[in-house]
Structure formats: C-alpha cells, structure tokens
Protein backbone atom coordinates (compact mmCIF):
# COMPACT_ATOMS: atom_id res chain seq x y z
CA UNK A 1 -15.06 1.37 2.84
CA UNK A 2 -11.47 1.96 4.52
CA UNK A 3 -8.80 3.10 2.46
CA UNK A 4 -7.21 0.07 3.83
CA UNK A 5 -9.48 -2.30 2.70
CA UNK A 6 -10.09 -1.03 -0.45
CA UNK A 7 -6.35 -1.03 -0.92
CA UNK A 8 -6.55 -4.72 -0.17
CA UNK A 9 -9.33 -5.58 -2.27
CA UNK A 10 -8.09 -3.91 -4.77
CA UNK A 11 -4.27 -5.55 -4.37
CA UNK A 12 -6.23 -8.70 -5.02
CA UNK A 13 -8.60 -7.59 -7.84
CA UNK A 14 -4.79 -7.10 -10.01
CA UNK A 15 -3.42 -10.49 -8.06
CA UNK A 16 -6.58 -12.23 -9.71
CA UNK A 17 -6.39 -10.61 -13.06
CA UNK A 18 -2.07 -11.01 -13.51
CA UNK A 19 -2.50 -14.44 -12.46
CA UNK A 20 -5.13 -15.07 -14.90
CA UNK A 21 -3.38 -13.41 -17.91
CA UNK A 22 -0.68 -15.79 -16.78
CA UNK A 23 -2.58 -19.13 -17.08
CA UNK A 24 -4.14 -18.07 -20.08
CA UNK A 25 -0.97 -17.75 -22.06
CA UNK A 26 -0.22 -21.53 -22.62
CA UNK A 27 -4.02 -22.24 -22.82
CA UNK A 28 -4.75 -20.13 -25.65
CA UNK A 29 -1.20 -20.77 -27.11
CA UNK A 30 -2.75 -24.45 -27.63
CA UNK A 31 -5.69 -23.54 -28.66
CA UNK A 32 -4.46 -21.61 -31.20
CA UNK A 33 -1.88 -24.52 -32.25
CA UNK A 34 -4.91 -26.80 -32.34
CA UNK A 35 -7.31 -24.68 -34.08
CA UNK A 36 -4.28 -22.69 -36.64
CA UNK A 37 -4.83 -25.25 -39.71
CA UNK A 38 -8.96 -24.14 -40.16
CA UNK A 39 -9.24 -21.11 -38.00
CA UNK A 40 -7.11 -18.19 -39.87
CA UNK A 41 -8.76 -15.47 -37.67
CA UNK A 42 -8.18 -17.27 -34.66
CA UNK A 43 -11.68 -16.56 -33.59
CA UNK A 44 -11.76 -19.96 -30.99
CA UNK A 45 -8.21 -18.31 -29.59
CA UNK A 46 -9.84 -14.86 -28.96
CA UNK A 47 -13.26 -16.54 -27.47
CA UNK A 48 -11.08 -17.86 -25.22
CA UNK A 49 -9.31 -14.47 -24.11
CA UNK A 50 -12.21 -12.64 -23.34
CA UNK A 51 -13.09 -15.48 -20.83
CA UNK A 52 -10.58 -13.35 -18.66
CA UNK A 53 -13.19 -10.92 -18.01
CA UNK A 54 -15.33 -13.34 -17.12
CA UNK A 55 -12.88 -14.65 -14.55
CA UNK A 56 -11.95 -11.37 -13.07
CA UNK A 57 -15.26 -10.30 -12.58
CA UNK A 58 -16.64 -13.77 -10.73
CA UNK A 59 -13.49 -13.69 -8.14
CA UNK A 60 -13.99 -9.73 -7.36
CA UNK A 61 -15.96 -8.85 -4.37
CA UNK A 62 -16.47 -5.34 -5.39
CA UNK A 63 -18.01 -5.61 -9.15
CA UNK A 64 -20.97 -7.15 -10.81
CA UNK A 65 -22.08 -7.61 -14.09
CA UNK A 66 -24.89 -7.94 -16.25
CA UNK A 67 -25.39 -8.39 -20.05
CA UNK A 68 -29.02 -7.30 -21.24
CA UNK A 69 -30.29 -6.33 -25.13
CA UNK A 70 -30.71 -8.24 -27.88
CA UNK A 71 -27.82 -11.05 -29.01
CA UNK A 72 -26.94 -10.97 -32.73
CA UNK A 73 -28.65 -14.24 -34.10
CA UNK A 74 -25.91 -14.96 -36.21
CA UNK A 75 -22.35 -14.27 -34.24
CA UNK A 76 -20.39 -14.39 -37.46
CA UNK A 77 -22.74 -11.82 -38.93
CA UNK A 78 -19.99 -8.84 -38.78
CA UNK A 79 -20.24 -5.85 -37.51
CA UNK A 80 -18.25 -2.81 -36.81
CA UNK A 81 -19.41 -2.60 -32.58
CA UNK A 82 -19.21 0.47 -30.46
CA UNK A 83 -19.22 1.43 -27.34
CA UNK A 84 -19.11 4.37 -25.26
CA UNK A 85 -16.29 4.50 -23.04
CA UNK A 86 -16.16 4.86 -18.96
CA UNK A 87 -12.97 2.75 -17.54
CA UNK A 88 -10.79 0.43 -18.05
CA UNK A 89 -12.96 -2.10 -16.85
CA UNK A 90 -15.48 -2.14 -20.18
CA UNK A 91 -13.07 -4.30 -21.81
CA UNK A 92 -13.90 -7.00 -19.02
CA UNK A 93 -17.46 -6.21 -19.33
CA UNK A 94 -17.59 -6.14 -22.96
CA UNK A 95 -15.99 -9.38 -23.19
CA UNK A 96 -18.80 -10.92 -21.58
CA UNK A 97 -20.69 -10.77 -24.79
CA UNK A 98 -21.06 -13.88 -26.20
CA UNK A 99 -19.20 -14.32 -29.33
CA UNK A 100 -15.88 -13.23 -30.51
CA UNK A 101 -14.57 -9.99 -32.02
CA UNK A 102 -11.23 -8.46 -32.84
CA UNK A 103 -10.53 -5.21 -30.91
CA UNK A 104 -8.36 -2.42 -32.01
CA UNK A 105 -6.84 -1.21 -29.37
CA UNK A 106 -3.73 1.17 -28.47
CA UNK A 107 -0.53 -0.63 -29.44
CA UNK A 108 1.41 0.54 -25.83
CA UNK A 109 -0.88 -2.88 -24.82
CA UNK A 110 1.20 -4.96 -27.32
CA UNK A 111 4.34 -3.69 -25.61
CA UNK A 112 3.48 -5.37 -22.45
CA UNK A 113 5.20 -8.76 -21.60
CA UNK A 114 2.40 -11.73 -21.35
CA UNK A 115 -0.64 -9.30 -22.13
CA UNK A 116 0.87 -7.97 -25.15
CA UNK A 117 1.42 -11.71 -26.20
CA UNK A 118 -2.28 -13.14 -25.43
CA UNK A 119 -3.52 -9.83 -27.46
CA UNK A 120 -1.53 -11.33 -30.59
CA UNK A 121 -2.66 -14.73 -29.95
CA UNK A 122 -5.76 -13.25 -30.23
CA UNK A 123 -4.57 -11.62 -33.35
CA UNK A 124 -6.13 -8.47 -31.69
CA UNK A 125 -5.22 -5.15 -34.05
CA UNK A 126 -2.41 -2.56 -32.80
CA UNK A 127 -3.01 1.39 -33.61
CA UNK A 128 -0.70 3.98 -32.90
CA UNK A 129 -2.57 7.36 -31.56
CA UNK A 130 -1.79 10.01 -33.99
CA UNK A 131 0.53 8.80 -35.91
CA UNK A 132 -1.87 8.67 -40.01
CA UNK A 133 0.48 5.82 -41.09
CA UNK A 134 -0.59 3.08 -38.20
CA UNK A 135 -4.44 4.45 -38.46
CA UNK A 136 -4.69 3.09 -42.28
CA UNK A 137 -2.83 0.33 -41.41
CA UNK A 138 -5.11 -0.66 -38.66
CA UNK A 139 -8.44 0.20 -41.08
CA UNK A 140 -6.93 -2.69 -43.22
CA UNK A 141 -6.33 -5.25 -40.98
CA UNK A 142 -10.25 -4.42 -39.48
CA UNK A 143 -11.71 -4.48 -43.34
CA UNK A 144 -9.85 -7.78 -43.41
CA UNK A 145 -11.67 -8.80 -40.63
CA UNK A 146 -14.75 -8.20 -41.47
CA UNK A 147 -14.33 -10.06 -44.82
CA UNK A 148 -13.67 -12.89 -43.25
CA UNK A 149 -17.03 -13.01 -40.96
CA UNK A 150 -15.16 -11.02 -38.27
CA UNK A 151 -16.54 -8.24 -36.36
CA UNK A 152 -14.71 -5.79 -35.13
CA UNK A 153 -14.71 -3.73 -31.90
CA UNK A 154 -13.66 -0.09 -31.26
CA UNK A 155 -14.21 3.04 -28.54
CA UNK A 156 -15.04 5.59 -31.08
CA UNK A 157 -14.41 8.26 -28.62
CA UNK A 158 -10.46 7.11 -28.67
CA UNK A 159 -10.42 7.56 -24.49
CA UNK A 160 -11.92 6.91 -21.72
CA UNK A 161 -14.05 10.28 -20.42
CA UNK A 162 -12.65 11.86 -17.39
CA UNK A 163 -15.99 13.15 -16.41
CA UNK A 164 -19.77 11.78 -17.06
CA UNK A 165 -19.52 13.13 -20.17
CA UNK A 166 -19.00 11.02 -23.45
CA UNK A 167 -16.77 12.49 -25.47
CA UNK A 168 -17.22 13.25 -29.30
CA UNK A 169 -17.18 10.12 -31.57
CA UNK A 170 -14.12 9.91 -33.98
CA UNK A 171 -14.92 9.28 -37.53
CA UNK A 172 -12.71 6.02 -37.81
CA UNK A 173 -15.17 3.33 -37.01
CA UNK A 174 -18.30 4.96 -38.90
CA UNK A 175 -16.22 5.32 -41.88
CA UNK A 176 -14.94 1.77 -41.84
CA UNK A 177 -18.84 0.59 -41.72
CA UNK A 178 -19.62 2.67 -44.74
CA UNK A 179 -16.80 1.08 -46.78
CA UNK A 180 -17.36 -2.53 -45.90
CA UNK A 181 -21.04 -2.52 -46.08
CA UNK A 182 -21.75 -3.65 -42.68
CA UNK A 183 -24.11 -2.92 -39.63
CA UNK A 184 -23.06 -0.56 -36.43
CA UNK A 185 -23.91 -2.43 -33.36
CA UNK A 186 -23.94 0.12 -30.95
CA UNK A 187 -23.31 -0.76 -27.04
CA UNK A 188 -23.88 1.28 -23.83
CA UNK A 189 -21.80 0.05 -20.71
CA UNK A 190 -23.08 2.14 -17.68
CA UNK A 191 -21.59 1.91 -13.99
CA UNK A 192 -17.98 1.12 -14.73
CA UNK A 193 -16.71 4.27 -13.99
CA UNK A 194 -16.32 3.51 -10.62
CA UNK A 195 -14.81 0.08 -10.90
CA UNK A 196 -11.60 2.13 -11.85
CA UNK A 197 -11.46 5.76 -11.96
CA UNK A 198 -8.95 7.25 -14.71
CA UNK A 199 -5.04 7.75 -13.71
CA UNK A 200 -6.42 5.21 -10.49
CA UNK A 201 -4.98 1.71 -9.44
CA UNK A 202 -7.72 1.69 -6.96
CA UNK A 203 -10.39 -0.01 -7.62
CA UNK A 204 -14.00 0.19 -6.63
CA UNK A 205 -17.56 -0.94 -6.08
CA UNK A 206 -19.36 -0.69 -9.26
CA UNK A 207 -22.53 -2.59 -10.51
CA UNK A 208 -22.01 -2.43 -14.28
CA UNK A 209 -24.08 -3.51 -17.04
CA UNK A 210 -23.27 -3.71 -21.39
CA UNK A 211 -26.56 -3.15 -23.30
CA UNK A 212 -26.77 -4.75 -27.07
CA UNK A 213 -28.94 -2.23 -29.24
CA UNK A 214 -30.20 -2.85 -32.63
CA UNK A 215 -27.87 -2.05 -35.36
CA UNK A 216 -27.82 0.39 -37.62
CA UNK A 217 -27.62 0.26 -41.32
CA UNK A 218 -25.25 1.49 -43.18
CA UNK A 219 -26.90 0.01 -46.63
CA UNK A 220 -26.18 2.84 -49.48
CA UNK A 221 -23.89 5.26 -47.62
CA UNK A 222 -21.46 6.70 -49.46
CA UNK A 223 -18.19 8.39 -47.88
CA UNK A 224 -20.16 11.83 -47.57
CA UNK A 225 -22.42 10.25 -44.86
CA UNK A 226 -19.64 9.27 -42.52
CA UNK A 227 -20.83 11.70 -40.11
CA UNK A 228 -24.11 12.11 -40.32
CA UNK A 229 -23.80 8.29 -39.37
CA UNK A 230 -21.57 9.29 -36.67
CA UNK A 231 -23.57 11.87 -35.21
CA UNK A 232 -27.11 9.41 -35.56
CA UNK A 233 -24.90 6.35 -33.45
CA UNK A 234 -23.91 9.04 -30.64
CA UNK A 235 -27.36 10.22 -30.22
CA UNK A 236 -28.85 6.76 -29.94
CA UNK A 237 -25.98 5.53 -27.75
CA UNK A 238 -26.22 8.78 -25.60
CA UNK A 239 -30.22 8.26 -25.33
CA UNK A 240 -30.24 4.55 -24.01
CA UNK A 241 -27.04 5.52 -22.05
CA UNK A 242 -29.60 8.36 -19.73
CA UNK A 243 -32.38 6.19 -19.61
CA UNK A 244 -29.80 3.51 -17.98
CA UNK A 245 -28.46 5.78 -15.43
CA UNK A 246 -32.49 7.17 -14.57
CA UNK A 247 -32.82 3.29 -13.43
C-alpha cells in the first residue's frame, strides 16, 4: 500500500470514528435520561457506547474482526475481565463482546471534549497512572461495580507493548478479584497491533480477533495469593495468545 493511500484511508478511518463519537453523544445522553430512574449503573448507556466499535470497524476497509470462545451464559454474572494489550484498537475489538462492562481506563481520556463526555455517560471509571490516591479510588468505584452485577474491564499490563512482547501483569486487577469474590475472565486479542502501531496516527491492515477463555476462580484466595493468581492468568493468556498467532 502507498503511503498515500494509507494516509487516506487512514484520514477516513478517524473521519468515521470522530463523527461517530459525535452522533453518539445525544443518543446515549437519551438513553441514559430514559433508562436513569431503574438503571443506576447505566449498563443500557454503556451497551450502547461500545456499539462505536462496532461501527468503526464495519465502515473501515483495512480491519476485520472476529469474536470466538465461549460467551458468559449469564452477562450480569460479574467478572473482573482481562486482556492482554496490543493497540489502541482492542478497545474497538473488545467492545464487540456482547454484553456490557465498565472499563477503567486512564483519566487523560476524560479530559477530552465529546469522548471524555460519552466515557461518563457510560459512567466508565477514571485512574490516574501513579498517583496511590486515584488507584484506591478507582478499586472502589470497580468493587462497586461488581456489587451491583457489573463486570469490570482492565489491561493488567497498564500499556500497550511496544514490541510482541506482553508485558508483566500489574497486581491491581487480580487483587480486586480476590477481594470481591469473583471470576477472572481472561481475553486474548491477537492481530491488532498493526491496526495502529504505538506513537502512530497511521493506521493499518490488520485481521484481529478477541478470544473469551474460561474463567478462573478465585473461590478461597486470600490477599497472599494475589500473585500467584497473577502469574497463573498470564501464563494461560500468554499460552492461547501463541497458539493464536501459530494459526
């Protein structure tokens, strides 16, 4: 592909995506008007946002996607879901799962006029890197969550990997399972990476796919077992992650 082309294509992949974000915003602003007096978590409000992925992903003519694993039975069953982390473009592919869950994301995306506001509409949860006071804060408002039949999604590695690598797994989400009592449901996206490389506002071709495994326990953990949880979700995620990429 020319560097013109793909310059196009990719002018148009943002066109498609800006535009959406803008139609959404009075869409899921009545949704959530409609839906406030029963729906505290505004779970119909946040179904609705991740429909952008959908959306941005039909209209591009570089990227496909495909959803494959096993659904939860139950979507209100919580869970605290992971993922391994390639691009920016897992949190369109992730959002074609099925059923709604509140991310916790970096709060520089609240910041951002119309995005920022569709991410509290979604009542989405903001986290400030390194800063101990916004982390606890953030565990809070997840455990909240996923008290009220919420599940909760998070990158555990923090980033996205500059390399094929994964990156380690922070302790954060692991230990939030342990406390609440609730499953991991661990996810592998593979082949986003090169919808949108790192530090890039190119994008590119990219055939990417989100796996559902089975989840993991976390029935009798205590604190002390935060990592050997940790460690047992990397390995598993890692595993179906090099069997995806031998396909």
């Amino acid at each position: 592909m020319s560097s013109v082309l793909n310059a196009i294509l990719s002018a148009w992949q943002w066109l498609v995506i800006g535009i959406t974000i803008a139609l959404w915003l009075p869409l899921m602003a009545l949704v959530r008007l409609v839906t406030l007096p029963f729906d505290r978590d505004a779970y119909w409000t946040g179904y609705l946002f991740r429909k952008i992925g959908n959306v941005s992903f039909a209209l591009s003519p570089l990227w496909s996607a495909k959803v494959s694993g096993t659904m939860p039975a139950n979507p209100r069953n919580p869970y605290v879901v992971v993922s391994n982390h390639e691009s920016f473009v897992d949190i369109l592919l992730i959002s074609h799962l099925p059923w709604e869950m509140k991310w916790l994301s970096k709060v520089e995306l609240f910041n951002i006029p119309v995005l920022g506001w569709l991410l509290r509409l979604a009542r989405d949860i903001p986290v400030k890197r390194g800063k101990a006071s916004s982390a606890v804060e953030a565990m809070r408002r997840c455990r909240d969550k996923l008290q009220h039949d919420m599940s909760v999604m998070i990158f555990p590695e923090g980033t996205r990997s500059e390399t094929d690598d994964m990156l380690p797994f922070k302790d954060g989400a692991f230990r939030l399972a342990i406390e609440s009592q609730v499953p991991i449901l661990p996810l592998v996206v593979h082949g986003s990476r090169t919808a949108l490389k790192k530090h890039s506002w190119r994008f590119g071709r990219s055939k990417a796919e989100v796996r559902v495994l089975e989840p993991v326990s976390t029935e009798g953990l205590k604190k002390a077992d935060v990592g050997i949880l940790r460690d047992k979700v990397f390995a598993i995620i890692s595993a179906e992650r090099e069997r995806m990429r031998r396909q």
